[in-house]
PDB file of N, CA and C in Angstrom:
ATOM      1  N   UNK A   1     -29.189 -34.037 -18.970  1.00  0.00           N
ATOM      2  CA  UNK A   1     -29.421 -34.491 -20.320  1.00  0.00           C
ATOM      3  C   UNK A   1     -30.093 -35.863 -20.304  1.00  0.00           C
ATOM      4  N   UNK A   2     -29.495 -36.530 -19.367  1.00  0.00           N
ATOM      5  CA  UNK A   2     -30.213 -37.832 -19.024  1.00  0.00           C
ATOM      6  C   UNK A   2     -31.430 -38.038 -18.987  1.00  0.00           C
ATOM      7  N   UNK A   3     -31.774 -37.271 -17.951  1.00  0.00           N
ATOM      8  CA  UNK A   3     -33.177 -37.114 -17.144  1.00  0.00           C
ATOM      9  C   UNK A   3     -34.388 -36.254 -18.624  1.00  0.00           C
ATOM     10  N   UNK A   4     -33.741 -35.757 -18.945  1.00  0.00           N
ATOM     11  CA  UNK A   4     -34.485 -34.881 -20.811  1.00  0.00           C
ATOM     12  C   UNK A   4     -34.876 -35.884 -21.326  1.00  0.00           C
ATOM     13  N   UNK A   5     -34.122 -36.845 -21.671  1.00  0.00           N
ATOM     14  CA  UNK A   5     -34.493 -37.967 -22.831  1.00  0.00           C
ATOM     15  C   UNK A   5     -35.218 -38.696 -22.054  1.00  0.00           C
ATOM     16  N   UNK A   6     -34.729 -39.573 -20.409  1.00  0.00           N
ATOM     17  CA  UNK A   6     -36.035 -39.975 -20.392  1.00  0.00           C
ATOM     18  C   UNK A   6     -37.448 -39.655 -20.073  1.00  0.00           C
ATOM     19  N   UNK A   7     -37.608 -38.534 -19.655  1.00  0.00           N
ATOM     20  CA  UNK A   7     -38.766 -37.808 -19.267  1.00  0.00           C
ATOM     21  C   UNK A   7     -39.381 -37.712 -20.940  1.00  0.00           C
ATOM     22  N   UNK A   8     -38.883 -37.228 -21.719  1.00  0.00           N
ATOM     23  CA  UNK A   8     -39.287 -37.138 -23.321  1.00  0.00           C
ATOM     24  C   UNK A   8     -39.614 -37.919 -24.211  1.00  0.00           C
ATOM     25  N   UNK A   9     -38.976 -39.191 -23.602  1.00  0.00           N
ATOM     26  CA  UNK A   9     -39.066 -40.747 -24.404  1.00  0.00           C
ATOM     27  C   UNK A   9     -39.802 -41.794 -23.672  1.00  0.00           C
ATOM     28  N   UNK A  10     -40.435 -42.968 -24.556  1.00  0.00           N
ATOM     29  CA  UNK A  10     -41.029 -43.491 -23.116  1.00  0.00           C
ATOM     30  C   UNK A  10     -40.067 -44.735 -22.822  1.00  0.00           C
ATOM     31  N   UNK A  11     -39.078 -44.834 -22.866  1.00  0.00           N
ATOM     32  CA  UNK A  11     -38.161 -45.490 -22.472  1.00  0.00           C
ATOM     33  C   UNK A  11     -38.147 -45.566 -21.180  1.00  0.00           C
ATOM     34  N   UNK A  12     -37.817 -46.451 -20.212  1.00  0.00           N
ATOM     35  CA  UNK A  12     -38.208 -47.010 -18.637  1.00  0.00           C
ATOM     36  C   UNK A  12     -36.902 -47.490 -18.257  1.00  0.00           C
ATOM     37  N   UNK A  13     -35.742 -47.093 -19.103  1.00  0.00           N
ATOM     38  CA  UNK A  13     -34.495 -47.686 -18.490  1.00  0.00           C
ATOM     39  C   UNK A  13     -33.581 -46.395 -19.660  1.00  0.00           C
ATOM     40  N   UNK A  14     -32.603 -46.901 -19.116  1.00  0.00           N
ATOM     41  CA  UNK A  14     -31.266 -46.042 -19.966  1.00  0.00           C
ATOM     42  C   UNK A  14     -29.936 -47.244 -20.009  1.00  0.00           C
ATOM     43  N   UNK A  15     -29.563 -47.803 -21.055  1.00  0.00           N
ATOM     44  CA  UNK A  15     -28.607 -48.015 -21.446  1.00  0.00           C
ATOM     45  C   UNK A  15     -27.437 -47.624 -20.980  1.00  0.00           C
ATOM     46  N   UNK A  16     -26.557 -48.343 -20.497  1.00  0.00           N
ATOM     47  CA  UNK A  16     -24.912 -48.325 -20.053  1.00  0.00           C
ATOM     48  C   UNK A  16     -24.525 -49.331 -20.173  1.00  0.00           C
ATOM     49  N   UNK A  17     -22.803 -49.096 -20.732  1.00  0.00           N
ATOM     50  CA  UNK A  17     -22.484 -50.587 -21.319  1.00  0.00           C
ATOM     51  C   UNK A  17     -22.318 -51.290 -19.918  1.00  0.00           C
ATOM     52  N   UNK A  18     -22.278 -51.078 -18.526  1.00  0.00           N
ATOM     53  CA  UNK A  18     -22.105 -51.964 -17.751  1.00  0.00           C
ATOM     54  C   UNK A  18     -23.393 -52.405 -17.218  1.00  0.00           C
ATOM     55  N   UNK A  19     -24.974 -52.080 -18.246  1.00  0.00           N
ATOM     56  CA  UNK A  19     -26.135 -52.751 -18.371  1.00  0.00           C
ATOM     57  C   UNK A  19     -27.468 -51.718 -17.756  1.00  0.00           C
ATOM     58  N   UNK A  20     -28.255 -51.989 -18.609  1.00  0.00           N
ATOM     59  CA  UNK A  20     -29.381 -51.424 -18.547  1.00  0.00           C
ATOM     60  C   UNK A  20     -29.727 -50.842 -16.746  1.00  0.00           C
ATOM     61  N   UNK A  21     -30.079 -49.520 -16.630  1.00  0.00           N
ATOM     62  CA  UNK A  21     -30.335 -49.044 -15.916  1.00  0.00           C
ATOM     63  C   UNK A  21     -31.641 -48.483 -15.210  1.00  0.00           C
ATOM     64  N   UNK A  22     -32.558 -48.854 -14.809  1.00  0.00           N
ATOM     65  CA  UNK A  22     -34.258 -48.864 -14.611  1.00  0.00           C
ATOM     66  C   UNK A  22     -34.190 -47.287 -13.976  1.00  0.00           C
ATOM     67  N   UNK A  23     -34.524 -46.540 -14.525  1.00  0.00           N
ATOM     68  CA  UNK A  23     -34.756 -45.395 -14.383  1.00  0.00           C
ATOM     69  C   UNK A  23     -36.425 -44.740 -14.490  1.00  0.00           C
ATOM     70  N   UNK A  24     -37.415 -44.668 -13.273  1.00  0.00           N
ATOM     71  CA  UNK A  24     -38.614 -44.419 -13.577  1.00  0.00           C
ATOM     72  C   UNK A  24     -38.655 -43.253 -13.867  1.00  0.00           C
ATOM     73  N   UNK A  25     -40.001 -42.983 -14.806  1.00  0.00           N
ATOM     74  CA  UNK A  25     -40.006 -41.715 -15.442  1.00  0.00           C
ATOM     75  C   UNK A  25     -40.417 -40.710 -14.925  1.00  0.00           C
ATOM     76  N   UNK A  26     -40.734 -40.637 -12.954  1.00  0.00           N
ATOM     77  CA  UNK A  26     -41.035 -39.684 -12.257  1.00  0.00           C
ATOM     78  C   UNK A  26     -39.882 -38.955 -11.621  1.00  0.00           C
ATOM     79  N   UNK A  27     -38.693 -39.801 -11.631  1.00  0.00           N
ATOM     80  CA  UNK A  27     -37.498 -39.575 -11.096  1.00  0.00           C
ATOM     81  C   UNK A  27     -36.910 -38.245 -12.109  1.00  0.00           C
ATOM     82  N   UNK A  28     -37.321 -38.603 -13.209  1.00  0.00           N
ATOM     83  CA  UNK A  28     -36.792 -37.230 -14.238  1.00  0.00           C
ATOM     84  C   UNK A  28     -36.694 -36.034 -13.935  1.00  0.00           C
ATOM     85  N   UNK A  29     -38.153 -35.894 -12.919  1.00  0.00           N
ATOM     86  CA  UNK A  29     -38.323 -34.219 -12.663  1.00  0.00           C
ATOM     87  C   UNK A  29     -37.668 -33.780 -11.981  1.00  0.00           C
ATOM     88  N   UNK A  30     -36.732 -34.620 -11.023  1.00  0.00           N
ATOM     89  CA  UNK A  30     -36.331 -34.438  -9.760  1.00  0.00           C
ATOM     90  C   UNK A  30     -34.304 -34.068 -10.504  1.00  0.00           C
ATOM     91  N   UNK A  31     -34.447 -35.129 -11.273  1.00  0.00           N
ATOM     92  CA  UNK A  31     -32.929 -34.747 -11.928  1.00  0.00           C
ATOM     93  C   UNK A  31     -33.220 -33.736 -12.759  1.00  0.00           C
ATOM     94  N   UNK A  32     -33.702 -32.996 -13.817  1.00  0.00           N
ATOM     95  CA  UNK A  32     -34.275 -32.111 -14.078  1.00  0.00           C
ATOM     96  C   UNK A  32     -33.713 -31.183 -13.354  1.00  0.00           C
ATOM     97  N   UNK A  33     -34.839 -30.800 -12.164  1.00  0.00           N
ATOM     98  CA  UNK A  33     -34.303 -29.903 -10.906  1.00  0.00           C
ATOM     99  C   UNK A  33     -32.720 -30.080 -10.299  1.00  0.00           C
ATOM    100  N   UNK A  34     -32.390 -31.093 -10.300  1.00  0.00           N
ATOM    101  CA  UNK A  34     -31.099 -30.754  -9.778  1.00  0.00           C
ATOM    102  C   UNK A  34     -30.337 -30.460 -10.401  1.00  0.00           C
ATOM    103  N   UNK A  35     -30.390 -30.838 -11.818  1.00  0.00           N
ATOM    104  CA  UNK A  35     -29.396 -30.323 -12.880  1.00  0.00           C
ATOM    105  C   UNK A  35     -29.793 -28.667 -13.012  1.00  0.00           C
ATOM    106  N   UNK A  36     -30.788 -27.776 -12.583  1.00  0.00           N
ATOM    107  CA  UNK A  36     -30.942 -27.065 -12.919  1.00  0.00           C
ATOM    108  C   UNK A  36     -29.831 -26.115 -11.834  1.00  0.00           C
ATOM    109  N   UNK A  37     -30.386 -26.461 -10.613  1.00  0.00           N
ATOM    110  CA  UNK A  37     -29.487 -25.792  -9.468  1.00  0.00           C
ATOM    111  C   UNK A  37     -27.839 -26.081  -9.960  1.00  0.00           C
ATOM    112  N   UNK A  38     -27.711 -27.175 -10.409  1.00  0.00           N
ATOM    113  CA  UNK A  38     -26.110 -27.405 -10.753  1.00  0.00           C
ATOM    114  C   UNK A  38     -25.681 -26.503 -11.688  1.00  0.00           C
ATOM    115  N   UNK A  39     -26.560 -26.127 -12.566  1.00  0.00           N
ATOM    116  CA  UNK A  39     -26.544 -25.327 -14.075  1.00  0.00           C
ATOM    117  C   UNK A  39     -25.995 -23.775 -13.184  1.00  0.00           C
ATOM    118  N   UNK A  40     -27.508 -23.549 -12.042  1.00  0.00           N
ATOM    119  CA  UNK A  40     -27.074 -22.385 -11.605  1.00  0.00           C
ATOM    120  C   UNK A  40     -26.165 -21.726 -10.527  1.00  0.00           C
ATOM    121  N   UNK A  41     -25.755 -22.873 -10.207  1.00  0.00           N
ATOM    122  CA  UNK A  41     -23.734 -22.240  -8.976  1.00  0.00           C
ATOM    123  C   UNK A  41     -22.952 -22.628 -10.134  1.00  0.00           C
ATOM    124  N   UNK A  42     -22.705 -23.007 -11.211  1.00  0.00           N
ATOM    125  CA  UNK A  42     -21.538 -23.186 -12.273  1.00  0.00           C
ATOM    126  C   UNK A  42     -22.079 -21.419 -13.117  1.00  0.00           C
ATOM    127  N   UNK A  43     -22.938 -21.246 -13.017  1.00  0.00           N
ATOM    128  CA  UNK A  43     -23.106 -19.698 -13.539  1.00  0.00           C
ATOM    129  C   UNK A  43     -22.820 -18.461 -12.327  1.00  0.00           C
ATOM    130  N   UNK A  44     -22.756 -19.404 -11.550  1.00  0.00           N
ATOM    131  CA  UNK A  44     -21.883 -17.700 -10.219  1.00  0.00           C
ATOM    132  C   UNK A  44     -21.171 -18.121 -10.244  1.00  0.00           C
ATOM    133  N   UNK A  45     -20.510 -19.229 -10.025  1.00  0.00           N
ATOM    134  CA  UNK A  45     -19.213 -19.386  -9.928  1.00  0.00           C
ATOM    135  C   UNK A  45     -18.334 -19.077 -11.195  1.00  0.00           C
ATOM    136  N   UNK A  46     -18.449 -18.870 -12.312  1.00  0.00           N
ATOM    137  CA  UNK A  46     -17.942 -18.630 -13.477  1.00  0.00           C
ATOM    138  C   UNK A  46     -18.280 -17.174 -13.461  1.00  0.00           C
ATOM    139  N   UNK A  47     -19.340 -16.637 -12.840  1.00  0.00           N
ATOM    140  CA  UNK A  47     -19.024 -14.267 -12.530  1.00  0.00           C
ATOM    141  C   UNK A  47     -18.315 -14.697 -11.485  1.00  0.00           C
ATOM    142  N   UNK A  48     -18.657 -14.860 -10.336  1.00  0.00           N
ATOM    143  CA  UNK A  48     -17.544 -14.742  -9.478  1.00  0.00           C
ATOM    144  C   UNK A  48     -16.346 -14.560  -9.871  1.00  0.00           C
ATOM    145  N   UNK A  49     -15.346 -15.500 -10.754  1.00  0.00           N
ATOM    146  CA  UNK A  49     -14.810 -15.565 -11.046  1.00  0.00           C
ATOM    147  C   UNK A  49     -14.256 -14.678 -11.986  1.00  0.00           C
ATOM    148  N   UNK A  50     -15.077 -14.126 -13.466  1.00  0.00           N
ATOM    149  CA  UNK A  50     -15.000 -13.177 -13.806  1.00  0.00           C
ATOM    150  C   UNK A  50     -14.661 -12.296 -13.432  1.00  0.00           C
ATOM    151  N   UNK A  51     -15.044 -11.905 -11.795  1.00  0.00           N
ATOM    152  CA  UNK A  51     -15.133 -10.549 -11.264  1.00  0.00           C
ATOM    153  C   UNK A  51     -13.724 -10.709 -10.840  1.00  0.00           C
ATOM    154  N   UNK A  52     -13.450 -11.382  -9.906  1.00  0.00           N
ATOM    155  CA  UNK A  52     -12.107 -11.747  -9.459  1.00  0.00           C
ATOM    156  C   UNK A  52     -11.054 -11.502 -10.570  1.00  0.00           C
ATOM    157  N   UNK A  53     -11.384 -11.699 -11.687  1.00  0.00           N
ATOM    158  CA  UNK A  53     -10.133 -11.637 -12.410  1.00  0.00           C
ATOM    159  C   UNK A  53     -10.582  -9.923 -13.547  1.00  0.00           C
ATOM    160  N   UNK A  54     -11.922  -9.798 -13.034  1.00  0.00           N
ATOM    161  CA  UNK A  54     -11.773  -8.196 -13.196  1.00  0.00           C
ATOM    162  C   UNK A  54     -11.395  -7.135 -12.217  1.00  0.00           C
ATOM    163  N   UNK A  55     -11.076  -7.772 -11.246  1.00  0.00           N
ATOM    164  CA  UNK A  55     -10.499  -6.805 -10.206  1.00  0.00           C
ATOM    165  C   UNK A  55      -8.799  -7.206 -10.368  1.00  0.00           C
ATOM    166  N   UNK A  56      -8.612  -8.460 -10.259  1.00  0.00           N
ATOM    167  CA  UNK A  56      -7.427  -8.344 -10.473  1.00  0.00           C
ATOM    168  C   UNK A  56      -6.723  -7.399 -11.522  1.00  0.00           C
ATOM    169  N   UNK A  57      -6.958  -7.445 -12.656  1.00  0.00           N
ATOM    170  CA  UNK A  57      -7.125  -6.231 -13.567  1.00  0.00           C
ATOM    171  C   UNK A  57      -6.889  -5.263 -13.748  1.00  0.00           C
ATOM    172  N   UNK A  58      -7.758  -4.800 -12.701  1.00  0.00           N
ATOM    173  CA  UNK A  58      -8.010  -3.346 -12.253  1.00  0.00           C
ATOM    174  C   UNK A  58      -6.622  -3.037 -11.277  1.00  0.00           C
ATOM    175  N   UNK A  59      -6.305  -3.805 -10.680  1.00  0.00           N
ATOM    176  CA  UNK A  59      -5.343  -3.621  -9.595  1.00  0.00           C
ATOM    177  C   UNK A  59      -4.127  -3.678  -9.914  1.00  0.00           C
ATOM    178  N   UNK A  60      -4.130  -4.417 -10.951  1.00  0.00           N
ATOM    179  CA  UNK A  60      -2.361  -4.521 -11.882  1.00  0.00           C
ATOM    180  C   UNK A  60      -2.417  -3.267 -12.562  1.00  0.00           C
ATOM    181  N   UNK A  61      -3.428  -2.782 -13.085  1.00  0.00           N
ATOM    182  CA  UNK A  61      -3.073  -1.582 -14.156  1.00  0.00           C
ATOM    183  C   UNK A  61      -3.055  -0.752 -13.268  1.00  0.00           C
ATOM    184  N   UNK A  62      -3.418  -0.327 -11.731  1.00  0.00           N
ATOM    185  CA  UNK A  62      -3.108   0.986 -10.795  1.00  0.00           C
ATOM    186  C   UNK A  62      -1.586   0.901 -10.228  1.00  0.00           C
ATOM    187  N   UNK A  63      -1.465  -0.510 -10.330  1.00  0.00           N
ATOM    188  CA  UNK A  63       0.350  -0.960  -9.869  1.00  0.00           C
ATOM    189  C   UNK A  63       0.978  -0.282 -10.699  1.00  0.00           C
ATOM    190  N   UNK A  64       0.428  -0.419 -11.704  1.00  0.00           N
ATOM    191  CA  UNK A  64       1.462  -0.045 -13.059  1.00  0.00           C
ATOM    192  C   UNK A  64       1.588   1.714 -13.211  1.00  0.00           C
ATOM    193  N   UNK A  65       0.453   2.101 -12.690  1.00  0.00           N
ATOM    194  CA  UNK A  65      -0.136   3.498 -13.319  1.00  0.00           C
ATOM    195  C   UNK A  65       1.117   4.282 -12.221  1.00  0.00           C
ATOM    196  N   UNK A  66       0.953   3.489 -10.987  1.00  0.00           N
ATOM    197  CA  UNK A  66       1.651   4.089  -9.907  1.00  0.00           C
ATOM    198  C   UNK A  66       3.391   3.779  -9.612  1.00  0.00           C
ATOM    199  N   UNK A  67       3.339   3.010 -10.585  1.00  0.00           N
ATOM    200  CA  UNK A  67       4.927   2.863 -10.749  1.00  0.00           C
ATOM    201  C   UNK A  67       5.489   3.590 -11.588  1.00  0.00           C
ATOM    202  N   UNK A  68       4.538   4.070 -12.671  1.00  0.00           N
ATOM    203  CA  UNK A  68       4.956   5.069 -13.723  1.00  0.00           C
ATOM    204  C   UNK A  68       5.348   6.645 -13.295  1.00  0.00           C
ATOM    205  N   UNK A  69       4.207   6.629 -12.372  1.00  0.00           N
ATOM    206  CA  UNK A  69       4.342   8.104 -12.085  1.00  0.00           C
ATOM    207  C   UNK A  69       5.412   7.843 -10.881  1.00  0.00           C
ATOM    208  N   UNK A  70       6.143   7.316 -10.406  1.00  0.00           N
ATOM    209  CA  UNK A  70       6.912   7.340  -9.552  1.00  0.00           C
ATOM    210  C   UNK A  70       8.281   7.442 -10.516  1.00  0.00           C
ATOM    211  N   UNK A  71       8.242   6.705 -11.339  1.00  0.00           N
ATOM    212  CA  UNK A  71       9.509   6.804 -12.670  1.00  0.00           C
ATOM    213  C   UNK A  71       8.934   8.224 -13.172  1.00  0.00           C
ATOM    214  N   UNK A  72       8.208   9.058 -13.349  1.00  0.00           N
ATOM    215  CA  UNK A  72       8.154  10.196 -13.776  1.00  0.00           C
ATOM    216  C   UNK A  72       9.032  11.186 -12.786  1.00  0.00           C
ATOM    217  N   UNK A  73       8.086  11.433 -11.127  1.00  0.00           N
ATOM    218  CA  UNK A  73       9.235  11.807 -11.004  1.00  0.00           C
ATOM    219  C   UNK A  73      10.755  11.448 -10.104  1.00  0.00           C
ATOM    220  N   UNK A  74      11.157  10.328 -10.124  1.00  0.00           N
ATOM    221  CA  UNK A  74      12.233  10.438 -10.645  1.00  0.00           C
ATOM    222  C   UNK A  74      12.974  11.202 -11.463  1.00  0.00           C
ATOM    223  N   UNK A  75      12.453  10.686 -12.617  1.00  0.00           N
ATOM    224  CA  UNK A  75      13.141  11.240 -14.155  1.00  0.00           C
ATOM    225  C   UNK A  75      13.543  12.848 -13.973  1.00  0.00           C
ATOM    226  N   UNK A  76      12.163  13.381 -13.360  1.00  0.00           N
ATOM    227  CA  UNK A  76      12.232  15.105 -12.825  1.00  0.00           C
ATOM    228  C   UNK A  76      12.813  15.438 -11.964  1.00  0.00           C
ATOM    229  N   UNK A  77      13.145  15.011 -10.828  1.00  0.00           N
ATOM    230  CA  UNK A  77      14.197  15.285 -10.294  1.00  0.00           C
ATOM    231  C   UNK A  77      15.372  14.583 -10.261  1.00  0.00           C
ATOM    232  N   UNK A  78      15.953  13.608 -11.436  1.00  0.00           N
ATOM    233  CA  UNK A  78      17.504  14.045 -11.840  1.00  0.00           C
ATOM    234  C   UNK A  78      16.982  15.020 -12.679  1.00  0.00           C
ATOM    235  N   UNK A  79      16.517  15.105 -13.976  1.00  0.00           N
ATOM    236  CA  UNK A  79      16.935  16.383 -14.930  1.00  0.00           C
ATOM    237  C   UNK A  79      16.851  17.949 -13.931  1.00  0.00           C
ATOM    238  N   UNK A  80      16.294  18.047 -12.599  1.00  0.00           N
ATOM    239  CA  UNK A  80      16.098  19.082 -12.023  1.00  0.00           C
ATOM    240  C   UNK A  80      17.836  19.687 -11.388  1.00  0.00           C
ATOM    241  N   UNK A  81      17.909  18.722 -11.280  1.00  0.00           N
ATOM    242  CA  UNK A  81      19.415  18.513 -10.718  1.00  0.00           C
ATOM    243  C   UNK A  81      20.234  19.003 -11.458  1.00  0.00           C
ATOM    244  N   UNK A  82      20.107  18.167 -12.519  1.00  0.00           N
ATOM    245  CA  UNK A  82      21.362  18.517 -13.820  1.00  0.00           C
ATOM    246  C   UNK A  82      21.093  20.284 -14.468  1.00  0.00           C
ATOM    247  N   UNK A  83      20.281  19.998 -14.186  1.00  0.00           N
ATOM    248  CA  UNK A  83      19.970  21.638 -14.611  1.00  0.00           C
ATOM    249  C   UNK A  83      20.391  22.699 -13.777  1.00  0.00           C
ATOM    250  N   UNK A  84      19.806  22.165 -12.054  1.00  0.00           N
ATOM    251  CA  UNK A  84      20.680  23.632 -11.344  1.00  0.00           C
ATOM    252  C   UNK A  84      21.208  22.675 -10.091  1.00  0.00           C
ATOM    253  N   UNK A  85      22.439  21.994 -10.561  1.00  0.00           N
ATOM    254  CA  UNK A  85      22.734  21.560  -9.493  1.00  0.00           C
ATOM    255  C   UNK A  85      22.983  22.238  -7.646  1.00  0.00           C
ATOM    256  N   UNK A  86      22.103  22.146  -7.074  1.00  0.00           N
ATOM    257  CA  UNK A  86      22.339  23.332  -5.625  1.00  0.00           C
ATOM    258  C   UNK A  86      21.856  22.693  -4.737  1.00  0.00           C
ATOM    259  N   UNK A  87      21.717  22.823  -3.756  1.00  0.00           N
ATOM    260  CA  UNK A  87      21.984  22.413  -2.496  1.00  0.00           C
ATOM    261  C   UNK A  87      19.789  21.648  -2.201  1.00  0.00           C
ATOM    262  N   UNK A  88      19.233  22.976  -2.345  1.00  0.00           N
ATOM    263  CA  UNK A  88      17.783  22.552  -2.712  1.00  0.00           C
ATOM    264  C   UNK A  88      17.714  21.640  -3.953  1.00  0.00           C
ATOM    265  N   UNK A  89      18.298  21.759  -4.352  1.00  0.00           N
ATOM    266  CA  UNK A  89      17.770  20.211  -5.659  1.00  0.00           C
ATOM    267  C   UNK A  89      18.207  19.234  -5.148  1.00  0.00           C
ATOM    268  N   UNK A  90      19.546  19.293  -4.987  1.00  0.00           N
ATOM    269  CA  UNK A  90      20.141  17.912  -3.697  1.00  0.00           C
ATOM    270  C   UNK A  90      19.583  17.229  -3.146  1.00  0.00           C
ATOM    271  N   UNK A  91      19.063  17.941  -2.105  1.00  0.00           N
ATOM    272  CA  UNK A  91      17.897  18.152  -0.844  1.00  0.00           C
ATOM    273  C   UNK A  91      16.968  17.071  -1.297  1.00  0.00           C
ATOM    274  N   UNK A  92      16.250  17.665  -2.120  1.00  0.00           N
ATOM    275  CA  UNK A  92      14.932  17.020  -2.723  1.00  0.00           C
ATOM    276  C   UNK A  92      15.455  16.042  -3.283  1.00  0.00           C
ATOM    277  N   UNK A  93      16.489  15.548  -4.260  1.00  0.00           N
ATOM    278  CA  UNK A  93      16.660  14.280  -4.952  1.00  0.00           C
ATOM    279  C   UNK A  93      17.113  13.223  -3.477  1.00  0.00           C
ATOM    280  N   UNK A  94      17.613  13.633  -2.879  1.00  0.00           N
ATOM    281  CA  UNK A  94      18.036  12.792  -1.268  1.00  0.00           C
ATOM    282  C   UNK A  94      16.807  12.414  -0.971  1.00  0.00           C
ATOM    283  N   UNK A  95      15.449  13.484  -0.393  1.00  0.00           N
ATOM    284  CA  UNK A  95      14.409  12.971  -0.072  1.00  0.00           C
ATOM    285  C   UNK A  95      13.924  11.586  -1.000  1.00  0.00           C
ATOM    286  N   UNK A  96      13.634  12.166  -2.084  1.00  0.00           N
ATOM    287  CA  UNK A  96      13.265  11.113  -2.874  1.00  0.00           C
ATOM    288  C   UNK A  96      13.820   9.836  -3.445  1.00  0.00           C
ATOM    289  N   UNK A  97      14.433   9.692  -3.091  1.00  0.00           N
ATOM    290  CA  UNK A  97      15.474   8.154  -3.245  1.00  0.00           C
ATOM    291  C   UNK A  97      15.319   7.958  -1.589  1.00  0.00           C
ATOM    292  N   UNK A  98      15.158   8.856  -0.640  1.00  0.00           N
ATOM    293  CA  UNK A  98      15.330   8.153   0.652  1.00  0.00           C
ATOM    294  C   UNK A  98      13.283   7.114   0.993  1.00  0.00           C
ATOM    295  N   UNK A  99      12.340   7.829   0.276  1.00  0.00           N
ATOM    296  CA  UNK A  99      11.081   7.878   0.034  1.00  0.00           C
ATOM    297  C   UNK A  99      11.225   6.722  -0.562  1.00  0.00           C
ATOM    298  N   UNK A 100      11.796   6.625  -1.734  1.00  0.00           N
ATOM    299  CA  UNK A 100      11.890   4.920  -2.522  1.00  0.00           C
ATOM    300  C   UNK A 100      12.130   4.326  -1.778  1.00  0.00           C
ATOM    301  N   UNK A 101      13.110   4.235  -0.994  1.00  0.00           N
ATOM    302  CA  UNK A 101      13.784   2.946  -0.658  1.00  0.00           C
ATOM    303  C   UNK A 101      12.586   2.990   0.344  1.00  0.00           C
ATOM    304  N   UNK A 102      12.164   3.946   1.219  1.00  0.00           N
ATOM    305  CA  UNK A 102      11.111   3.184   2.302  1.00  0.00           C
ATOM    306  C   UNK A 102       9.826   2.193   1.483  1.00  0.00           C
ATOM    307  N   UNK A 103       9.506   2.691   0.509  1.00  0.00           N
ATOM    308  CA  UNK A 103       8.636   1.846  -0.596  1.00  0.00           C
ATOM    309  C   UNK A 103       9.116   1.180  -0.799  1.00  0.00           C
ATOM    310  N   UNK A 104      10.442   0.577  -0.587  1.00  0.00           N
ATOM    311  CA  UNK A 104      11.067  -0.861  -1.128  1.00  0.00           C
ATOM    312  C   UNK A 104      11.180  -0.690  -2.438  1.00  0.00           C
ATOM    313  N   UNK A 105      11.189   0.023  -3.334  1.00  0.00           N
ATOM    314  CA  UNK A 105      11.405   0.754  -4.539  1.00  0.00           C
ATOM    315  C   UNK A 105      13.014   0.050  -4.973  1.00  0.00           C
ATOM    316  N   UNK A 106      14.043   0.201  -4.135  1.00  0.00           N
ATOM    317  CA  UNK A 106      15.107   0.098  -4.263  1.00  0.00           C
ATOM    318  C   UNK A 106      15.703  -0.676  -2.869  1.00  0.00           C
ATOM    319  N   UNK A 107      17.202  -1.262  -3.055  1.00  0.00           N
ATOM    320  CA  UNK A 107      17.648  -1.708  -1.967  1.00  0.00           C
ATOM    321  C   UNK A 107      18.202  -1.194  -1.750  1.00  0.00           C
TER     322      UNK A 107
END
């Protein structure tokens, strides 16, 4: 912004209250340019970032998707149980609580 006004103005210094600052007006182009490169890693770094927190995103809602369907069945095999309590439903509800806990699901 600096380097704008004086390249634009014919002003030969810039003002600061701790005193006038001699700023030649060829030096502009050069801040110019660097402000431009600065302009453009604060614009990847702000997608980058974006992205990062669109993947994160993405990765919480498959946590979630996959914790659900693990509470699904659950849910299906107790009601499988309660329904015909036998030795094969047993079986299978054992597996599956023994399956959680290896997922750390449970302690």
């Amino acid at each position: 912004m600096i380097a704008l006004i004086a390249l634009l103005s014919s002003y030969d210094h810039i003002s600061l209250p701790a005193g006038p600052l001699p700023l030649p007006q060829q030096w502009c182009v050069w801040f110019i340019a660097a402000s431009m490169a600065l302009v453009l890693v604060d614009a990847q770094l702000a997608t980058q970032s974006r992205h990062r927190e669109r993947d994160r995103a993405a990765e919480e809602r498959e946590r979630a998707a996959r914790r659900a369907r693990r509470q699904d069945r659950c849910a299906l095999a107790q009601f499988e149980f309660q329904l015909h309590p036998n030795t094969t439903t047993r079986q299978r509800l054992a597996d599956l609580i023994s399956l959680l806990r290896e997922y750390g699901e449970f302690a």
